[in-house]
N, C-alpha and C. Protein backbone atom coordinates (compact mmCIF):
# COMPACT_ATOMS: atom_id res chain seq x y z
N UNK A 1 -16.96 0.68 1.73
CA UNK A 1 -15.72 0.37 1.05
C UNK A 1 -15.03 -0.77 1.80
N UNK A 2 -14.37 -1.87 0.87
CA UNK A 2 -13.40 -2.57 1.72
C UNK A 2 -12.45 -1.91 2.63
N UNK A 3 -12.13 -3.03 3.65
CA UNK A 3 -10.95 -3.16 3.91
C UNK A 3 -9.83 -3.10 3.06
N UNK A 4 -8.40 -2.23 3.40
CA UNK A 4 -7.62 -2.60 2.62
C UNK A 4 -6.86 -3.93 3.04
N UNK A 5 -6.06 -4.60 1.89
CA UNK A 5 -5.49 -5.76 2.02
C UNK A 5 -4.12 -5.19 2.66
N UNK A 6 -3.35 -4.06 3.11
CA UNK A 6 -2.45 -3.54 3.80
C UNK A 6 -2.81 -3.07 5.02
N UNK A 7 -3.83 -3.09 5.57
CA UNK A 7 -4.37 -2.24 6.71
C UNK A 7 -3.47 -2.32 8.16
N UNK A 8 -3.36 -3.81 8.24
CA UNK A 8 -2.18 -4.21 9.08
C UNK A 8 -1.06 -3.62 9.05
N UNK A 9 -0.60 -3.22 8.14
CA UNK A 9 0.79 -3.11 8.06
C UNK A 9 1.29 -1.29 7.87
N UNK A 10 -0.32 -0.26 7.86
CA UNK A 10 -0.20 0.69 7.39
C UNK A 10 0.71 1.28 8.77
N UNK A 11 0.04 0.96 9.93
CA UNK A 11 1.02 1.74 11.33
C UNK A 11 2.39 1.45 11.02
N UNK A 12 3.10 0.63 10.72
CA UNK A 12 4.63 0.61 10.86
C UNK A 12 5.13 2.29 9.88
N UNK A 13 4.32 2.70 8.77
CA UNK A 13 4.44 3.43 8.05
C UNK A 13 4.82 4.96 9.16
N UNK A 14 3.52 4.71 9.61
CA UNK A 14 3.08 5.92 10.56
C UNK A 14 1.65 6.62 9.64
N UNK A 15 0.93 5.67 9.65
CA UNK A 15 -0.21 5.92 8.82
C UNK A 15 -1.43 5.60 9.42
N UNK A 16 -2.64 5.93 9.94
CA UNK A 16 -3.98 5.02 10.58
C UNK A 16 -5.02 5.41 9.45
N UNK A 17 -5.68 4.33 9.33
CA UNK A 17 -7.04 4.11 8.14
C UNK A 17 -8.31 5.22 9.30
N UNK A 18 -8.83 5.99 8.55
CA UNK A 18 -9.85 6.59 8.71
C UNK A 18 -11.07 6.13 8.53
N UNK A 19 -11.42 5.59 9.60
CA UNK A 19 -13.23 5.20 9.21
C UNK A 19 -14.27 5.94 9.06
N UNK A 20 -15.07 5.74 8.52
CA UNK A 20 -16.36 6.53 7.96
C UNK A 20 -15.42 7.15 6.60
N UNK A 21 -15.20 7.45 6.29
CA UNK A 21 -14.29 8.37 4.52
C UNK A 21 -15.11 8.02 3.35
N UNK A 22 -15.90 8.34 2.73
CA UNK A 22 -16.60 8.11 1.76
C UNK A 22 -15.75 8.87 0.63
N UNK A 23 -15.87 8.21 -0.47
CA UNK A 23 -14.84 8.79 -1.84
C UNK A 23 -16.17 9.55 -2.57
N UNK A 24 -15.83 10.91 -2.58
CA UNK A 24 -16.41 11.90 -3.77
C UNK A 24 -15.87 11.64 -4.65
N UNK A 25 -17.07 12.15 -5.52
CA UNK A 25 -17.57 12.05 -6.95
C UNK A 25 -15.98 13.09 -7.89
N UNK A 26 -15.71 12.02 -8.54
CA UNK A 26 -14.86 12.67 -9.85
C UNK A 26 -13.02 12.46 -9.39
N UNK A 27 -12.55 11.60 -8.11
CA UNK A 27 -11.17 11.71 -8.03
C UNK A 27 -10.76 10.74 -8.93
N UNK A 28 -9.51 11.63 -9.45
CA UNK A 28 -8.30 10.64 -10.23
C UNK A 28 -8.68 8.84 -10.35
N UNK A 29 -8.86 7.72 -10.91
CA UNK A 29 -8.84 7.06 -10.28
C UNK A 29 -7.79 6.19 -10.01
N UNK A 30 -7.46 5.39 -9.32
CA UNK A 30 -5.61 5.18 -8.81
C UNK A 30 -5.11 4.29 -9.90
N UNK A 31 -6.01 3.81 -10.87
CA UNK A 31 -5.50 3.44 -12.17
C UNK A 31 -4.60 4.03 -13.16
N UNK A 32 -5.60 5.39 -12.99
CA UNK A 32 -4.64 6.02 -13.86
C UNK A 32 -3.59 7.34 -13.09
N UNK A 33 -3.65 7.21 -12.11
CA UNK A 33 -2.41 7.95 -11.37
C UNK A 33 -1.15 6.79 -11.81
N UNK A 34 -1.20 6.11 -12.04
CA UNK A 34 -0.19 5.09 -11.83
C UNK A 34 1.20 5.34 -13.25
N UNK A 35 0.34 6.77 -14.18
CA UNK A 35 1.03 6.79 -15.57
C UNK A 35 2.01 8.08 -14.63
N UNK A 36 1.86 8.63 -13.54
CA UNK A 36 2.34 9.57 -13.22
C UNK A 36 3.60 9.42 -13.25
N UNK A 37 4.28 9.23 -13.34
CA UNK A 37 5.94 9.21 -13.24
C UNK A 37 6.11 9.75 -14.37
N UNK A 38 5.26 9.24 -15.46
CA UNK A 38 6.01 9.23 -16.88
C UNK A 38 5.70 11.66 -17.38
N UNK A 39 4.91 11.96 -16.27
CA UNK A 39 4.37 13.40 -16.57
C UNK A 39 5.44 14.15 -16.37
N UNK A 40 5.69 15.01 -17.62
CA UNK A 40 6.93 16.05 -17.56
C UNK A 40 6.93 17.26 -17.01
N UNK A 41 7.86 17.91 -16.65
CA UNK A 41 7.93 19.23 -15.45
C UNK A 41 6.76 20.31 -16.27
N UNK A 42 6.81 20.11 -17.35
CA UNK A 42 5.87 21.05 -18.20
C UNK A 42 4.10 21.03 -17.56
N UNK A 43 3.80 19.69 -17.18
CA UNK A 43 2.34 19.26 -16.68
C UNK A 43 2.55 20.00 -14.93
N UNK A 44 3.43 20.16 -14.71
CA UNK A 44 3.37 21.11 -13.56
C UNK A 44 4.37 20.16 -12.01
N UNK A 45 4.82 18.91 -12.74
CA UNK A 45 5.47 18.15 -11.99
C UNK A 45 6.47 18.71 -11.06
N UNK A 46 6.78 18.11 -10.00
CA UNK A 46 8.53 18.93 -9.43
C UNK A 46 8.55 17.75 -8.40
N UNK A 47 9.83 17.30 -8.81
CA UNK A 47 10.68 15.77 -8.19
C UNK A 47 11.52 16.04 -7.57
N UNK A 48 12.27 15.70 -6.41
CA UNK A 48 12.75 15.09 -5.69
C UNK A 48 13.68 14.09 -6.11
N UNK A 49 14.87 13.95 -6.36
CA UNK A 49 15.16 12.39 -6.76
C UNK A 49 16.53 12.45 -5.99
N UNK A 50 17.22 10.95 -5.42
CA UNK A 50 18.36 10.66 -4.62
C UNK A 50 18.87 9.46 -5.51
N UNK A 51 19.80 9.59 -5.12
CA UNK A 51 20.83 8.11 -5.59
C UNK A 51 20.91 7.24 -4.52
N UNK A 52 20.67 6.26 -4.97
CA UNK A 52 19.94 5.11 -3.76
C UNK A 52 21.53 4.50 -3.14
N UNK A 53 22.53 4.88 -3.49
CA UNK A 53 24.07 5.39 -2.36
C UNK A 53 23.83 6.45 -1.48
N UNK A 54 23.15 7.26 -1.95
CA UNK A 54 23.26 8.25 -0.67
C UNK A 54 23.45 8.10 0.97
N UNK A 55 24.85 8.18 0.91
CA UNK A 55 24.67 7.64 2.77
C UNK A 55 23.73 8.22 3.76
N UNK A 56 22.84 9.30 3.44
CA UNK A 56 22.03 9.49 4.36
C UNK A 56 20.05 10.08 3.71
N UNK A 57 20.25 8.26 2.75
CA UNK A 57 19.02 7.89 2.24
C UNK A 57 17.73 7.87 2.64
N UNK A 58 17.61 7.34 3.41
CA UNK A 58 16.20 6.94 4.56
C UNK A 58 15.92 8.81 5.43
N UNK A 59 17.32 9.25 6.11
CA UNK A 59 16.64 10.41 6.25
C UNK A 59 15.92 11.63 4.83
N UNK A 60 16.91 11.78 4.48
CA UNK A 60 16.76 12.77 3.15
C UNK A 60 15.20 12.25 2.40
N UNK A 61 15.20 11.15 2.18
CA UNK A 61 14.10 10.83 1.08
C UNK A 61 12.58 10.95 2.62
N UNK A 62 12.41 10.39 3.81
CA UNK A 62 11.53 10.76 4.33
C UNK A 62 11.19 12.21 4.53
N UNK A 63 12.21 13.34 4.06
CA UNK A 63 12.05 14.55 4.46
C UNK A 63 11.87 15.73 3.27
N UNK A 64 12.21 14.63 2.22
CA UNK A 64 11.74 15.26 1.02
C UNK A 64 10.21 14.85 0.99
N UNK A 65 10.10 13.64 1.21
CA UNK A 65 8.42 13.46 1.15
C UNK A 65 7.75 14.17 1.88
N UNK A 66 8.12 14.69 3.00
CA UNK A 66 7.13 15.31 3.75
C UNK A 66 7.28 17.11 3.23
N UNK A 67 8.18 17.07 2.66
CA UNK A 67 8.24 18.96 2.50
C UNK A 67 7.49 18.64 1.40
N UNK A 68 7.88 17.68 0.42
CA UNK A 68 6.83 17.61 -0.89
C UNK A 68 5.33 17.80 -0.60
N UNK A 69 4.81 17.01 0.56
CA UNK A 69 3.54 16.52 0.58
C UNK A 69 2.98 18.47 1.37
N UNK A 70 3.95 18.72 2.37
CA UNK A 70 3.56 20.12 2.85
C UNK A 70 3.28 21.13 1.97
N UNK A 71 4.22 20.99 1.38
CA UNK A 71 4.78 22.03 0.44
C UNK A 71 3.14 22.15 -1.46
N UNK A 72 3.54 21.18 -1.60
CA UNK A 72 2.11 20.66 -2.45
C UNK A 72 0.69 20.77 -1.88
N UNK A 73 0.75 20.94 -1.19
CA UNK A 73 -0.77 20.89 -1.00
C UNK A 73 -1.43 19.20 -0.34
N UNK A 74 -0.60 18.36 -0.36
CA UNK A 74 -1.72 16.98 0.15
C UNK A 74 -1.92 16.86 1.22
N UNK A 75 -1.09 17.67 2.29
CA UNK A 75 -2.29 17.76 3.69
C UNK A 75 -1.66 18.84 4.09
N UNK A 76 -2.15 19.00 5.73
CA UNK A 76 -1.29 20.82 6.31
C UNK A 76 -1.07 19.91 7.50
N UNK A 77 -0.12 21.23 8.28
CA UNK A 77 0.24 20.72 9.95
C UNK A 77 -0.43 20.32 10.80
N UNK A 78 -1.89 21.37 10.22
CA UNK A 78 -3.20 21.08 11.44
C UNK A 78 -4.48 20.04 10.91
N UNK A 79 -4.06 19.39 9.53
CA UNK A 79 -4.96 18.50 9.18
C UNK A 79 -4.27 17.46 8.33
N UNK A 80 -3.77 16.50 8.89
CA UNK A 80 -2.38 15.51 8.40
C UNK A 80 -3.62 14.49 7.36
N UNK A 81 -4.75 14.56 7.06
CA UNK A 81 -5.50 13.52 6.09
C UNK A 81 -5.60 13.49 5.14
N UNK A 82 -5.01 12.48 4.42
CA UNK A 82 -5.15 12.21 3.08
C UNK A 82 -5.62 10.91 2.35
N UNK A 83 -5.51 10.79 0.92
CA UNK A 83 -5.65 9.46 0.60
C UNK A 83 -5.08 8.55 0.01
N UNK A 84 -4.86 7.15 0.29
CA UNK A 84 -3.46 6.35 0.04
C UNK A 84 -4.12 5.54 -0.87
N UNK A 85 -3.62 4.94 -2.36
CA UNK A 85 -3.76 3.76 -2.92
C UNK A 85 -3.26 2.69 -2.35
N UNK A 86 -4.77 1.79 -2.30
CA UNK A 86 -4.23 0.61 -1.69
C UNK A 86 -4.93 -0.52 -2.41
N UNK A 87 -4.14 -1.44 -2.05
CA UNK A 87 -4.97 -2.69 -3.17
C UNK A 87 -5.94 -3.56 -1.88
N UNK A 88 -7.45 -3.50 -2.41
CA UNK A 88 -8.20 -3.86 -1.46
C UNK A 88 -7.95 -5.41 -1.07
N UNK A 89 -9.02 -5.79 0.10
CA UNK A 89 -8.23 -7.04 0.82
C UNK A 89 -9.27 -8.54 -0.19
N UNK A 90 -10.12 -8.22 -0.99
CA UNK A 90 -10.67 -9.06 -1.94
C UNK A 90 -10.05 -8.80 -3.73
N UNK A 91 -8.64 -8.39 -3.58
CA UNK A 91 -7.98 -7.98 -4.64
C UNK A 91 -8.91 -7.40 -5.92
N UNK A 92 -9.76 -6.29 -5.55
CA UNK A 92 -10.58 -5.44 -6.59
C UNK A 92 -9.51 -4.33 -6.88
N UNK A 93 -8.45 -4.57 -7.33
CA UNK A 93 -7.73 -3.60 -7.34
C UNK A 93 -7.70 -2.36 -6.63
N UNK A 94 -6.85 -0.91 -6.60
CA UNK A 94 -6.53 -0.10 -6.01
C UNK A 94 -7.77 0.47 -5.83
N UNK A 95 -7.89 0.81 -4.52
CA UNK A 95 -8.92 1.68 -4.50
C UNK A 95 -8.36 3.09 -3.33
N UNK A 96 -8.93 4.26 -4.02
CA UNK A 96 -8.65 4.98 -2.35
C UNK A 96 -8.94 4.94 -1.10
N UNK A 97 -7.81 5.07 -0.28
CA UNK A 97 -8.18 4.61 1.14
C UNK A 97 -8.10 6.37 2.39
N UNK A 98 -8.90 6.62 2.74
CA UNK A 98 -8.57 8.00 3.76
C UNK A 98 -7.25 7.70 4.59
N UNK A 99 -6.14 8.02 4.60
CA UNK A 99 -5.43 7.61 6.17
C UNK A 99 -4.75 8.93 6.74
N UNK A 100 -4.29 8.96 7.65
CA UNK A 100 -4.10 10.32 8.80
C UNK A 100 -2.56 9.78 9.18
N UNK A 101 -1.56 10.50 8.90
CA UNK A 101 -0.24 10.87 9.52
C UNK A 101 -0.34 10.93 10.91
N UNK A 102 0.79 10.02 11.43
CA UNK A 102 0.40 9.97 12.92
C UNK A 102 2.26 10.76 13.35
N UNK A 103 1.97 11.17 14.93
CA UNK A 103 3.28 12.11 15.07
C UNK A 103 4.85 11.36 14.47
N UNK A 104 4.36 10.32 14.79
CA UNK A 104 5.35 8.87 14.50
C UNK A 104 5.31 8.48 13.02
N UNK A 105 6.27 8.69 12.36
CA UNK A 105 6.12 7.78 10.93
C UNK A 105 7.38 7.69 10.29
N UNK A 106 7.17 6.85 9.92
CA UNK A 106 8.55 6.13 8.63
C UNK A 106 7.92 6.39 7.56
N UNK A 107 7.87 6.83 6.25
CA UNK A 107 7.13 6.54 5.14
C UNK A 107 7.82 6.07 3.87
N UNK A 108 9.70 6.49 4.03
CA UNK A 108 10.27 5.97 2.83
C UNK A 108 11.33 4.13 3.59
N UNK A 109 10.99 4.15 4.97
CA UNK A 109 11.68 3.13 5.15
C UNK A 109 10.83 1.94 5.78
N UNK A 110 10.26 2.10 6.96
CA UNK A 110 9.17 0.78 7.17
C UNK A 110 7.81 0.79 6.24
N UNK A 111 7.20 2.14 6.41
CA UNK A 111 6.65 1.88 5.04
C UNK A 111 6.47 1.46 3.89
N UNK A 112 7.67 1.81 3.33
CA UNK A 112 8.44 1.67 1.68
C UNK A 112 8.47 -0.17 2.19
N UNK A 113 9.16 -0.64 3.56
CA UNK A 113 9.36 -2.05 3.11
C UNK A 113 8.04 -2.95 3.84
N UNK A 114 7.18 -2.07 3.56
CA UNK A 114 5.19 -2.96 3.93
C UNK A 114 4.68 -2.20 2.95
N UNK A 115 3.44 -1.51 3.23
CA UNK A 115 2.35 -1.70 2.17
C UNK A 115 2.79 -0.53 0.82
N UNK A 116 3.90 0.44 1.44
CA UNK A 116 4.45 1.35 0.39
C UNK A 116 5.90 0.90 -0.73
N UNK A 117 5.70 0.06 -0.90
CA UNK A 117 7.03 -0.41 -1.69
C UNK A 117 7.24 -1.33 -1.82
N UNK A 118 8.68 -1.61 -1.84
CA UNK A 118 8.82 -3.28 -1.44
C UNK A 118 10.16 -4.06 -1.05
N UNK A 119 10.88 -2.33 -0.14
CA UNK A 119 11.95 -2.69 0.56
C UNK A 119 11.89 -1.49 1.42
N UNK A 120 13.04 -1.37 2.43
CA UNK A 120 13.20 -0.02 2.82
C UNK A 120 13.73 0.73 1.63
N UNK A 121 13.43 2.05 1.68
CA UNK A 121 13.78 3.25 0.72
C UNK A 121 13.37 2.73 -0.54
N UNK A 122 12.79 1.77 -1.19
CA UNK A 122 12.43 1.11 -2.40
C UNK A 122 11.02 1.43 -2.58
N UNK A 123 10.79 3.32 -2.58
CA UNK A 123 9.02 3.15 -2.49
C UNK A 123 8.20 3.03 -4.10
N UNK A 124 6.79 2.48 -3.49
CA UNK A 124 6.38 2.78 -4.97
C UNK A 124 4.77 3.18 -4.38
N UNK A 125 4.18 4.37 -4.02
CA UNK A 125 2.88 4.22 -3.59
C UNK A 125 2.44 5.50 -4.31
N UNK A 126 0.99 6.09 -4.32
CA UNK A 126 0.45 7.12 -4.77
C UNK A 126 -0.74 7.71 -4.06
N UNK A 127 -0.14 9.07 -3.41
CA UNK A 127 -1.16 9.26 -2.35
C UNK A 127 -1.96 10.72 -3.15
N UNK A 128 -3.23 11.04 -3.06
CA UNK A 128 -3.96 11.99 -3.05
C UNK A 128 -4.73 12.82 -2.47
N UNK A 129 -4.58 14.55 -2.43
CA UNK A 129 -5.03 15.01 -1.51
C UNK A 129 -6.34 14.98 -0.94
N UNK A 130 -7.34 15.21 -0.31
CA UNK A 130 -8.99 14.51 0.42
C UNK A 130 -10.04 15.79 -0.94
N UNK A 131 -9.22 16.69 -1.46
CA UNK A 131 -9.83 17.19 -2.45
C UNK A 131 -9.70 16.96 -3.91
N UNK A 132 -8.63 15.86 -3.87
CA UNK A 132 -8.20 15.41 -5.54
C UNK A 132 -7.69 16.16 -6.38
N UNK A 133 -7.14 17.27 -5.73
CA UNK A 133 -6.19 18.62 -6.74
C UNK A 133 -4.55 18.27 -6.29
N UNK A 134 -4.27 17.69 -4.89
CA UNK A 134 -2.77 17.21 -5.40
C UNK A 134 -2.59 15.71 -5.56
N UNK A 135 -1.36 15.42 -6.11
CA UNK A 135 -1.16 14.00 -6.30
C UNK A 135 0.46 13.74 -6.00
N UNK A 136 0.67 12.85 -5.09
CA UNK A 136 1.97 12.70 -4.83
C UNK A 136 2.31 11.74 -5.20
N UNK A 137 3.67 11.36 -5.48
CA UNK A 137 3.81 9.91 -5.76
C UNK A 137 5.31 9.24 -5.93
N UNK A 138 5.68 8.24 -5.23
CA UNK A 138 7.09 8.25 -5.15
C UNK A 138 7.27 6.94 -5.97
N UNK A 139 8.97 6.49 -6.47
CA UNK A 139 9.24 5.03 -7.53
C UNK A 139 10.32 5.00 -7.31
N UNK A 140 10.95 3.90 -7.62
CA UNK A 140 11.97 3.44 -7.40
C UNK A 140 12.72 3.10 -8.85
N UNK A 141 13.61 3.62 -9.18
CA UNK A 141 14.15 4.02 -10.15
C UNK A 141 15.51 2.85 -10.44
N UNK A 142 16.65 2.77 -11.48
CA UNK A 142 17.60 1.78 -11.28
C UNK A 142 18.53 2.20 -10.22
N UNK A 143 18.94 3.47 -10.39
CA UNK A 143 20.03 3.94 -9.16
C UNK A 143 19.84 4.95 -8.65
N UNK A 144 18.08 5.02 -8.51
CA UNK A 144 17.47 6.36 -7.75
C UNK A 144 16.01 6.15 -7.08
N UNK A 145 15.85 6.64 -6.32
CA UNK A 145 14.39 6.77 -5.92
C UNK A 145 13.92 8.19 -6.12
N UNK A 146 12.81 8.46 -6.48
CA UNK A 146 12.04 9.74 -6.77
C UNK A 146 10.61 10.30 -5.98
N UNK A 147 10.63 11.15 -5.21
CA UNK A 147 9.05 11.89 -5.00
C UNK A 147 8.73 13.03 -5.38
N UNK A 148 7.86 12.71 -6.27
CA UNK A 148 7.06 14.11 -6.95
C UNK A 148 5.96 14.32 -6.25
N UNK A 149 5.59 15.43 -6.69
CA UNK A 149 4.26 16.26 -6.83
C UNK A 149 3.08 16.79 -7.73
N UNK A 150 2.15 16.25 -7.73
CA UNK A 150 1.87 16.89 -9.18
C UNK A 150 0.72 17.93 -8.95
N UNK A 151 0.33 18.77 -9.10
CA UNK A 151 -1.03 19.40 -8.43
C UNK A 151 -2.30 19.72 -9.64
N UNK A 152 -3.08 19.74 -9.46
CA UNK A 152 -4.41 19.57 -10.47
C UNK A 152 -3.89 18.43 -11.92
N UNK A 153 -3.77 17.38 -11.15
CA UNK A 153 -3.97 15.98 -11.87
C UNK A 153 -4.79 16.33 -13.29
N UNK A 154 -5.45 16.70 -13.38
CA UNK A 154 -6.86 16.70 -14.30
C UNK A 154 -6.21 17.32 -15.36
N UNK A 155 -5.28 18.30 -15.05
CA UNK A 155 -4.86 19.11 -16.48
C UNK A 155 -3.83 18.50 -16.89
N UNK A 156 -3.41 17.31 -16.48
CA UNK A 156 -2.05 16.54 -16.72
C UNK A 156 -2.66 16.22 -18.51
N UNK A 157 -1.72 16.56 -19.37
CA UNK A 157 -1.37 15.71 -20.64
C UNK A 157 -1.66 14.17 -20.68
N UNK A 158 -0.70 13.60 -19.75
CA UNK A 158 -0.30 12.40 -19.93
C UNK A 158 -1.45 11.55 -19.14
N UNK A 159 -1.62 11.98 -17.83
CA UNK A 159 -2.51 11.74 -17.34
C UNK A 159 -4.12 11.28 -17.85
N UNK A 160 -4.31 12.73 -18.78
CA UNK A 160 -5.79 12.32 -19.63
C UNK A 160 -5.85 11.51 -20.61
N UNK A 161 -4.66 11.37 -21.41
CA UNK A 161 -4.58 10.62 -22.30
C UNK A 161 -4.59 9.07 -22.41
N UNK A 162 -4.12 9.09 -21.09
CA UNK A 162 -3.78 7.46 -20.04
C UNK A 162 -6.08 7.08 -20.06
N UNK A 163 -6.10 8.06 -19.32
CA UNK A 163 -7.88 7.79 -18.95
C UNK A 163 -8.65 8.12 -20.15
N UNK A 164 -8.34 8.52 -21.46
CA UNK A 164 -8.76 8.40 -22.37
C UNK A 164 -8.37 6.89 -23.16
N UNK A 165 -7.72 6.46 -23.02
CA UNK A 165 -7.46 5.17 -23.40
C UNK A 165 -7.93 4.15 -22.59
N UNK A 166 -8.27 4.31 -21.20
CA UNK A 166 -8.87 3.41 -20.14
C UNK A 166 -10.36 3.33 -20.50
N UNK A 167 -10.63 5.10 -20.71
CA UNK A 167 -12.38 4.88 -20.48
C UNK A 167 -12.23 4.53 -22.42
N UNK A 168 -12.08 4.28 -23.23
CA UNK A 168 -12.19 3.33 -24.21
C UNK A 168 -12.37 1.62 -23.83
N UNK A 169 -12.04 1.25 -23.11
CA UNK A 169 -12.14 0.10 -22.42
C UNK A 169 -11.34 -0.97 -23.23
N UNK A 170 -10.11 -0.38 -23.61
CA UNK A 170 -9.14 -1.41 -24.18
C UNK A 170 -8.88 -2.45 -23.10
N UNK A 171 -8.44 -1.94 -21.50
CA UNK A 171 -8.02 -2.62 -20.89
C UNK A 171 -8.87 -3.27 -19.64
N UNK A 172 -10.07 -3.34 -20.26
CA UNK A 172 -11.09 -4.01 -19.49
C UNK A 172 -11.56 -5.73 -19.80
N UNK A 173 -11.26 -6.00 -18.33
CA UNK A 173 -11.00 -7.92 -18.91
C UNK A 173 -12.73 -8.28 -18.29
N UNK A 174 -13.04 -9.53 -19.02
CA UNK A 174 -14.61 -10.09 -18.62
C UNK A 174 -14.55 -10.55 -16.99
N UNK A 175 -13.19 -10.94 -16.72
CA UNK A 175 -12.99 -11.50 -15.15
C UNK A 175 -12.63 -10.88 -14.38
N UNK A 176 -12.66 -9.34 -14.77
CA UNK A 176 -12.03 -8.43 -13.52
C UNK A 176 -12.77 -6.87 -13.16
N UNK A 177 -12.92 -6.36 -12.19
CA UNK A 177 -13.89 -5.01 -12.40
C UNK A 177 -13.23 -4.36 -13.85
N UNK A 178 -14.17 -3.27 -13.71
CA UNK A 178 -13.64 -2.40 -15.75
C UNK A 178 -13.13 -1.42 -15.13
N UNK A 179 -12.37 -0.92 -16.18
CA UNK A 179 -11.99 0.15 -15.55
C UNK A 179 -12.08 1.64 -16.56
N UNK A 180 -13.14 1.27 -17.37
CA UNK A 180 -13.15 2.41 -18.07
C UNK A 180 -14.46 3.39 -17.46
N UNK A 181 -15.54 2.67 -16.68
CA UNK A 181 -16.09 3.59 -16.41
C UNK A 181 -15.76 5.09 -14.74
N UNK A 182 -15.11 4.60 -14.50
CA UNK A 182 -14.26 5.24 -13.22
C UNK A 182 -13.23 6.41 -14.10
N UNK A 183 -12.71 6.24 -15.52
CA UNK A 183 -12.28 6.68 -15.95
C UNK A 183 -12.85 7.91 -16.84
N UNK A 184 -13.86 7.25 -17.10
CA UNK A 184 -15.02 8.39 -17.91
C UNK A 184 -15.38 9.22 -16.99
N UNK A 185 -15.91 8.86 -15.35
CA UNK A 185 -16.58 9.76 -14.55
C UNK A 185 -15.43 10.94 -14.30
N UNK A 186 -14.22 10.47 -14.46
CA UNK A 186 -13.03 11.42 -13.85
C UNK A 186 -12.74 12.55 -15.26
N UNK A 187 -12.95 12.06 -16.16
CA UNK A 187 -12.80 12.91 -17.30
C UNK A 187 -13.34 13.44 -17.51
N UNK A 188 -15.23 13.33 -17.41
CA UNK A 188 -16.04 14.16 -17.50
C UNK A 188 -16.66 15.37 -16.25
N UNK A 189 -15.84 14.63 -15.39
CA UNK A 189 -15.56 15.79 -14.16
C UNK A 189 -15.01 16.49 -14.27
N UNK A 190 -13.92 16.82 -15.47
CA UNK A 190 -13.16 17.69 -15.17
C UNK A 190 -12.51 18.03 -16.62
């Protein structure tokens, strides 16, 4: 697998890339995680959301992410690894990347303003658990930021319907990888 095109910038997060990580057969692919925001509490969602006034923003939203991510299922105390969408460093679009929580981390503020977002507290990234049953994912809203949870992706509504329209290959260009077959393998996995 590539390099990611963020790799540099993942430590300020409090994040290190895992070498050797090979991606099993059938995860989400970060294409279509990307419809996740739009999935209603009914698909099994549960958000997090702040008003981007909140005078005590940067703490609250790093500590919702992490009870989210505990609390959900995308890693434990004694095994901090998971997997981060990242856009590779030969721009093949998102691909999953393994990375490991280090004791040290920022994730909604130096993060959010490097490879997770695109300010402090301005996040927009989508991480998945190393088994592909949770899916986390935080956005930046007009006068809010949000982190959800979603757990068994696969039974999402919105979700399949997104990768049912991908693996049709509406949105597959002649100059760019496709993206419907990554989409078929994930559907018929599951």
């Amino acid at each position: 697998m590539k390099p990611p095109a963020a790799v540099d910038s993942l430590a300020a997060a409090g994040l290190s890339l895992v070498d050797g990580w090979t991606e099993p057969e059938g995860l989400v692919p970060p294409v279509v995680t990307g419809q996740a925001a739009s999935c209603p509490a009914s698909d099994g969602r549960v958000e997090a959301m702040l008003d981007v006034l909140e005078p005590q923003l940067h703490e609250r939203a790093n500590a919702d992410w992490y009870r989210l991510a505990v609390e959900g299922g995308l890693f434990s105390e004694t095994d901090r690894r998971f997997l981060l969408a990242l856009d590779t460093a030969d721009d093949d679009g998102l691909q999953w990347y393994c990375v490991e929580l280090q004791p040290e981390w920022d994730i909604m503020g130096a993060g959010a303003a490097g490879p997770l977002g695109s300010a402090p507290c301005r996040p927009e990234f989508r991480m998945l658990s190393l088994d592909g049953n949770v899916l986390l994912f935080a956005t930046t809203w007009e006068h809010a930021i949000s982190t959800s949870v979603l757990k068994a992706p696969h039974r999402s509504r919105v979700l399949r319907e997104w990768a049912e329209d991908l693996a049709a290959g509406f949105l597959d260009y002649p100059d760019e990888p496709p993206l419907s077959p990554a989409a078929r393998r994930w559907l018929d996995a599951h």
